[in-house]
N, C-alpha and C. Protein backbone atom coordinates (compact mmCIF):
# COMPACT_ATOMS: atom_id res chain seq x y z
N UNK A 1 0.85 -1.17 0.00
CA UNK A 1 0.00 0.00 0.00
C UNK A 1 0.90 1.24 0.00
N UNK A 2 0.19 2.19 -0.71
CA UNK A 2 1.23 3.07 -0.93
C UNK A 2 1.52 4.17 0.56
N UNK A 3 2.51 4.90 0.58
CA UNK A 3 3.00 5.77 2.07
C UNK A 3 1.38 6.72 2.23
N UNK A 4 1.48 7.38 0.91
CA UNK A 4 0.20 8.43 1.45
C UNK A 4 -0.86 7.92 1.41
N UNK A 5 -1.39 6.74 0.97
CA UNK A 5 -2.84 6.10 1.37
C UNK A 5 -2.93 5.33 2.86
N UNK A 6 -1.86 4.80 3.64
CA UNK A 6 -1.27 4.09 4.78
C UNK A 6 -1.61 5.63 5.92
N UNK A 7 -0.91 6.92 5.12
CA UNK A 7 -1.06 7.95 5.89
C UNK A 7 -2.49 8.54 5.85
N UNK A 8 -3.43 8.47 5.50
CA UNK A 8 -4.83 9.02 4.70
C UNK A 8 -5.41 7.99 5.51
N UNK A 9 -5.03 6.96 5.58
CA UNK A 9 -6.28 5.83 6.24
C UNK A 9 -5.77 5.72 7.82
N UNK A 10 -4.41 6.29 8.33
CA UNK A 10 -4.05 6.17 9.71
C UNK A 10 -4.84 7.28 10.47
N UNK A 11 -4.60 8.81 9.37
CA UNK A 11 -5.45 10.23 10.06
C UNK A 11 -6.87 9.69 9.96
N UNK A 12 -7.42 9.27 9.20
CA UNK A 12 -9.09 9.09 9.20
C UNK A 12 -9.36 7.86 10.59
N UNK A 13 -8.31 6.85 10.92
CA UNK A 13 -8.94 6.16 11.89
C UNK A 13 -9.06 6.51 13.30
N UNK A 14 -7.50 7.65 13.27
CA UNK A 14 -7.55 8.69 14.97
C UNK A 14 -8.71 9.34 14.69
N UNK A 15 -9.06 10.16 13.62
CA UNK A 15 -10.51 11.01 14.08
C UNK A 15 -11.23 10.50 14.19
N UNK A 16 -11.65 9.11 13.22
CA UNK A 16 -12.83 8.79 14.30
C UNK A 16 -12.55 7.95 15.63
N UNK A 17 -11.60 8.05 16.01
CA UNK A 17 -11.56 7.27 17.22
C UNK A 17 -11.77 8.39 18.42
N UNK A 18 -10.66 9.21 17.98
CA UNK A 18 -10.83 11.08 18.50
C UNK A 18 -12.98 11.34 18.72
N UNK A 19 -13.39 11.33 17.64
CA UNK A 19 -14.90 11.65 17.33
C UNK A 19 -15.42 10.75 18.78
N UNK A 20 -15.60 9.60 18.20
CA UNK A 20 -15.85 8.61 19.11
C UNK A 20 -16.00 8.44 20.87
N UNK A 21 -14.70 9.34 20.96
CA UNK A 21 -14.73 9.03 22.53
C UNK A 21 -14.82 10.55 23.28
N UNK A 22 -14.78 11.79 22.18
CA UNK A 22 -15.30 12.89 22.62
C UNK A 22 -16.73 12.71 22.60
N UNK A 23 -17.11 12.50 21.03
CA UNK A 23 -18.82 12.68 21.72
C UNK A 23 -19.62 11.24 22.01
N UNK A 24 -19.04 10.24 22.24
CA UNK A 24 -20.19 9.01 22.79
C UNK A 24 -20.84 8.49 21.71
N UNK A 25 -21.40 7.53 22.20
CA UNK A 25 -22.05 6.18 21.90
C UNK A 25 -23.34 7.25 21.51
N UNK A 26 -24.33 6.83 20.27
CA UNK A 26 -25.45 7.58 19.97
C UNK A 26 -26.76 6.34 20.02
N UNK A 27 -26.42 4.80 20.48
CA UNK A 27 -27.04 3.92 20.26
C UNK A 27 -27.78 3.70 21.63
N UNK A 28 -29.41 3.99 21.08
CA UNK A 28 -30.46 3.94 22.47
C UNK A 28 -30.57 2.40 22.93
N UNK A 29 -30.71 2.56 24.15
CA UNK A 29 -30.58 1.18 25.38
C UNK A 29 -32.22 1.11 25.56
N UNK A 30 -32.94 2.09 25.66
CA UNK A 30 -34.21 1.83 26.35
C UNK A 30 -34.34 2.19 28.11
N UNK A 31 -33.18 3.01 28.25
CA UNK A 31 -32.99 3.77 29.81
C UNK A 31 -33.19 4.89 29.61
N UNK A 32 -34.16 6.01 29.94
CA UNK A 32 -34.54 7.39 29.48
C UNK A 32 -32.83 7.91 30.00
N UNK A 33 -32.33 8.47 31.30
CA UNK A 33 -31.21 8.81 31.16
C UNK A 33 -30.22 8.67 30.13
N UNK A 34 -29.76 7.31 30.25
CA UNK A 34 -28.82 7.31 29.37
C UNK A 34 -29.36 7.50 27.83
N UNK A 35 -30.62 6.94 27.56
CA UNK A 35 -30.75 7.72 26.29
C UNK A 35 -31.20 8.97 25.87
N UNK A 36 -31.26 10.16 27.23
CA UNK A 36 -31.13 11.30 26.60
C UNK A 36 -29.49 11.82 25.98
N UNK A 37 -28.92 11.58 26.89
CA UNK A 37 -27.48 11.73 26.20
C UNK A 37 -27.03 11.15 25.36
N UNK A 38 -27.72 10.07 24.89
CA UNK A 38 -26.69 9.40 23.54
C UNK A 38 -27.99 10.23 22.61
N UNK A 39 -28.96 10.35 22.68
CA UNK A 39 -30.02 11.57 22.07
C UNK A 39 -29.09 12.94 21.90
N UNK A 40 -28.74 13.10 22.93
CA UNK A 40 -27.61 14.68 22.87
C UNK A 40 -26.19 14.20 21.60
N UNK A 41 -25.78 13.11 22.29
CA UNK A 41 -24.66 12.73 20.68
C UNK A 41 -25.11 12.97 19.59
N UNK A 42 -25.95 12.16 19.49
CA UNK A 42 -26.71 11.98 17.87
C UNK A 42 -26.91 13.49 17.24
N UNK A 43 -27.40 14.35 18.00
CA UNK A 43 -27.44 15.50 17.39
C UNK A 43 -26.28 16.28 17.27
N UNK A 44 -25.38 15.84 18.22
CA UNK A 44 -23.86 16.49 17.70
C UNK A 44 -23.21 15.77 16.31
N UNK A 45 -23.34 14.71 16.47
CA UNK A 45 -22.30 13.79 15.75
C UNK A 45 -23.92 14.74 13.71
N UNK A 46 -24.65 14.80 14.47
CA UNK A 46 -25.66 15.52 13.05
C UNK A 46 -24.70 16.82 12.43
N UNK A 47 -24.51 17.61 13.41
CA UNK A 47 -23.79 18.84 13.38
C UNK A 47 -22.65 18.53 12.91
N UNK A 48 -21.91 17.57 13.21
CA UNK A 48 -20.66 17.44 12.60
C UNK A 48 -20.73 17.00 11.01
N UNK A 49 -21.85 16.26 10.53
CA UNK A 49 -21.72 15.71 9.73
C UNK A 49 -22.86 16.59 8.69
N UNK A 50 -23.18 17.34 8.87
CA UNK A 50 -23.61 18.52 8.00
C UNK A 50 -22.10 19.57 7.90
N UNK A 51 -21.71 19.83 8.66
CA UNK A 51 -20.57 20.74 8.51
C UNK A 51 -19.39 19.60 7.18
N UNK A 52 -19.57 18.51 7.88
CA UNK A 52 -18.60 17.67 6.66
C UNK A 52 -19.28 18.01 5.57
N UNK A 53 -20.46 17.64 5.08
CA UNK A 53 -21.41 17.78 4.16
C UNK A 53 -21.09 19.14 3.12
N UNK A 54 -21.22 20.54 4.23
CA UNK A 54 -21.10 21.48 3.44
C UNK A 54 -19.46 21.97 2.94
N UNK A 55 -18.84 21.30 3.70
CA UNK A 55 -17.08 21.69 3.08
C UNK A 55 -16.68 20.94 1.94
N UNK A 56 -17.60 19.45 1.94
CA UNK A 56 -17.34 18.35 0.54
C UNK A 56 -17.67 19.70 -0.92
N UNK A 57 -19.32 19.95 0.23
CA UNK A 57 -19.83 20.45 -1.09
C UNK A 57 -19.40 22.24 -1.54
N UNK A 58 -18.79 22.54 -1.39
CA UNK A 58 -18.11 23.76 -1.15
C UNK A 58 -16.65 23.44 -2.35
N UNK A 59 -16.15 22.38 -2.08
CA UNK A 59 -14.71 22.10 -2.78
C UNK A 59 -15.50 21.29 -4.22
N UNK A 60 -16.69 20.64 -4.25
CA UNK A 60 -16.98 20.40 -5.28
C UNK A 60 -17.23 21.43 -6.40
N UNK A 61 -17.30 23.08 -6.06
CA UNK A 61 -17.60 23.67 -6.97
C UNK A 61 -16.50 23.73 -7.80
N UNK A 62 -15.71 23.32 -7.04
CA UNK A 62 -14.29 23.69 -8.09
C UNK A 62 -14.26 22.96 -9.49
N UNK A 63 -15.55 22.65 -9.61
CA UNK A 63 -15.53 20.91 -10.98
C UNK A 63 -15.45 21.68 -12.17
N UNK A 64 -15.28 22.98 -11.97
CA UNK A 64 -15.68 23.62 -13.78
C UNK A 64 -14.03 24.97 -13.78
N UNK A 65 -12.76 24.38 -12.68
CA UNK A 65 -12.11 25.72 -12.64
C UNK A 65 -11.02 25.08 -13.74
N UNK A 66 -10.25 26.03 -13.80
CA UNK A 66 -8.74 24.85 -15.44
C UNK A 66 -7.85 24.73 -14.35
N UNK A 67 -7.87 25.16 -13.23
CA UNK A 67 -6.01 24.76 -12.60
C UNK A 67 -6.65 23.32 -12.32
N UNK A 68 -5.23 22.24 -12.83
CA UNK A 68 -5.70 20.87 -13.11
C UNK A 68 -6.02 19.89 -11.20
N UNK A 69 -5.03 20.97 -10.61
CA UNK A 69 -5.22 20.51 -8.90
C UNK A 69 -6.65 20.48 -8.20
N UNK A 70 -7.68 22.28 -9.05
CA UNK A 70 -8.19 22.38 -8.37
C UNK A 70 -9.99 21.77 -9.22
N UNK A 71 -9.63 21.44 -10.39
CA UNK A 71 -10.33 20.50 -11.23
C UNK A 71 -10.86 19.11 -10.65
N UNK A 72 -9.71 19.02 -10.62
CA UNK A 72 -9.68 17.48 -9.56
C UNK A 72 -10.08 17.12 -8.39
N UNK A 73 -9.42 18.61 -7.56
CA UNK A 73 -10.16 18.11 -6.30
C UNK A 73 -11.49 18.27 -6.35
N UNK A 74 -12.01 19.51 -7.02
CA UNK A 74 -14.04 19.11 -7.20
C UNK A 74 -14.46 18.12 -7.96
N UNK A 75 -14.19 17.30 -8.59
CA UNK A 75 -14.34 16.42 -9.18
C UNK A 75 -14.29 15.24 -7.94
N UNK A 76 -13.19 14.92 -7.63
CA UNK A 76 -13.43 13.79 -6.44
C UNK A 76 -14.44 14.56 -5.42
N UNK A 77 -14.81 15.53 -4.93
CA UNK A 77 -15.90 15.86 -4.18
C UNK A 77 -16.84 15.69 -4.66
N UNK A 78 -17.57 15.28 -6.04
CA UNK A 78 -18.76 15.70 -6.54
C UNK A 78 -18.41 13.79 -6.36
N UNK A 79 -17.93 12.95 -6.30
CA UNK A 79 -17.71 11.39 -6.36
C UNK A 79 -18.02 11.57 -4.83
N UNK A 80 -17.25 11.86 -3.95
CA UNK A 80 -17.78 11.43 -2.88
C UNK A 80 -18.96 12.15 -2.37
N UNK A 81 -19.82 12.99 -2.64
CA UNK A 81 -20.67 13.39 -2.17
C UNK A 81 -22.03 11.98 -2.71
N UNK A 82 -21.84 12.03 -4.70
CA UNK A 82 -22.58 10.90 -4.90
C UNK A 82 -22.39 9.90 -3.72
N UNK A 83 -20.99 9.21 -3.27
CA UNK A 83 -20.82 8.14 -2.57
C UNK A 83 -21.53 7.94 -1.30
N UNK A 84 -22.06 9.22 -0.60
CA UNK A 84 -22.55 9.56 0.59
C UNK A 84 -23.88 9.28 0.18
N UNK A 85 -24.67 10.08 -0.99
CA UNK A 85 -25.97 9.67 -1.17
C UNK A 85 -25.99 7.96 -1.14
N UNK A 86 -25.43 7.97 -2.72
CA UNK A 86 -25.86 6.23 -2.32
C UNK A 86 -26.16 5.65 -0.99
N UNK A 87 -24.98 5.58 -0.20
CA UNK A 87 -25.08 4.93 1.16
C UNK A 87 -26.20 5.24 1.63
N UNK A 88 -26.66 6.59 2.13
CA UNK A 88 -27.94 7.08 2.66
C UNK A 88 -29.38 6.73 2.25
N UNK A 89 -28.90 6.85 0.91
CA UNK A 89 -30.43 6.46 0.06
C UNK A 89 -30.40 4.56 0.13
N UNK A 90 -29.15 3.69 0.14
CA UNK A 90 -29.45 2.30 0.38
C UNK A 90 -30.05 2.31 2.28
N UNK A 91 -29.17 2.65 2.81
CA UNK A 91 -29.79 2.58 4.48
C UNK A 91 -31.46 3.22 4.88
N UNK A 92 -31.63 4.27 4.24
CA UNK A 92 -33.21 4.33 4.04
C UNK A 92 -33.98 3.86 3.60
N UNK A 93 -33.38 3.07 2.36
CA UNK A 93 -34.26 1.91 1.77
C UNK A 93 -34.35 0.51 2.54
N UNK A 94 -33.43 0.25 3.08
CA UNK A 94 -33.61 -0.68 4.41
C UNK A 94 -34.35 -0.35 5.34
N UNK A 95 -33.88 0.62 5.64
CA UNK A 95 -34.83 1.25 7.07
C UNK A 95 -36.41 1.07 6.77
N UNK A 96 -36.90 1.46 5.94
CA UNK A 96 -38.00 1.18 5.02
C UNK A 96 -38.73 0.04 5.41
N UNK A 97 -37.62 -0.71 4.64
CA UNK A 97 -38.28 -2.15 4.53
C UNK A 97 -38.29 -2.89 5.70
N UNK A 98 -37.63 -2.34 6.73
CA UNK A 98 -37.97 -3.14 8.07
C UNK A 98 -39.07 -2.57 9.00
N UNK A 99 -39.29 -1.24 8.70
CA UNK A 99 -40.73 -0.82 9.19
C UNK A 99 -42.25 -1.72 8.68
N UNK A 100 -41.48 -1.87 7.40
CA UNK A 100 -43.55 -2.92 6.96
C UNK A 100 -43.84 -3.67 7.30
């Protein structure tokens, strides 16, 4: 594996491990206490992940500029933003289907 993908996949596993143990567990037990606070996560870990959301989509505008760096990088943002829908739109379609 190459040095900077080894380095790219080491920083992404401290933050979320970092993420993780700053803001908590978001998975309800069925104990009103403890699941107001993992209720309080969930809406942080929301906040965080709209703020990811809008910086993807922020660098994706770059998909129409000529410097070839900054071409590219909106281009892989407009890929991973698709990549985010998919996921979302398959897990809602599950979610779905286990409600009927």
């Amino acid at each position: 594996m190459p040095e900077e993908k080894q380095l790219i996949e080491h920083r992404s596993e401290v933050i979320r491990e970092v993420m993780d143990k700053y803001i908590g567990s978001i998975e309800a037990v069925g104990e009103t206490n403890t699941d107001g606070r993992r209720f309080s996560n969930l809406q942080v870990l929301e906040d965080v992940l709209y703020h990811i959301v809008v910086d993807i989509g922020k660098e994706s505008l770059n998909t129409k500029r000529y410097e070839w760096s900054m071409k590219h990088s909106g281009e892989y943002a407009v890929s991973v933003l698709k990549e985010i829908r998919a996921t979302i739109d398959d897990m809602l379609e599950e979610s779905e289907e286990e409600c009927q």
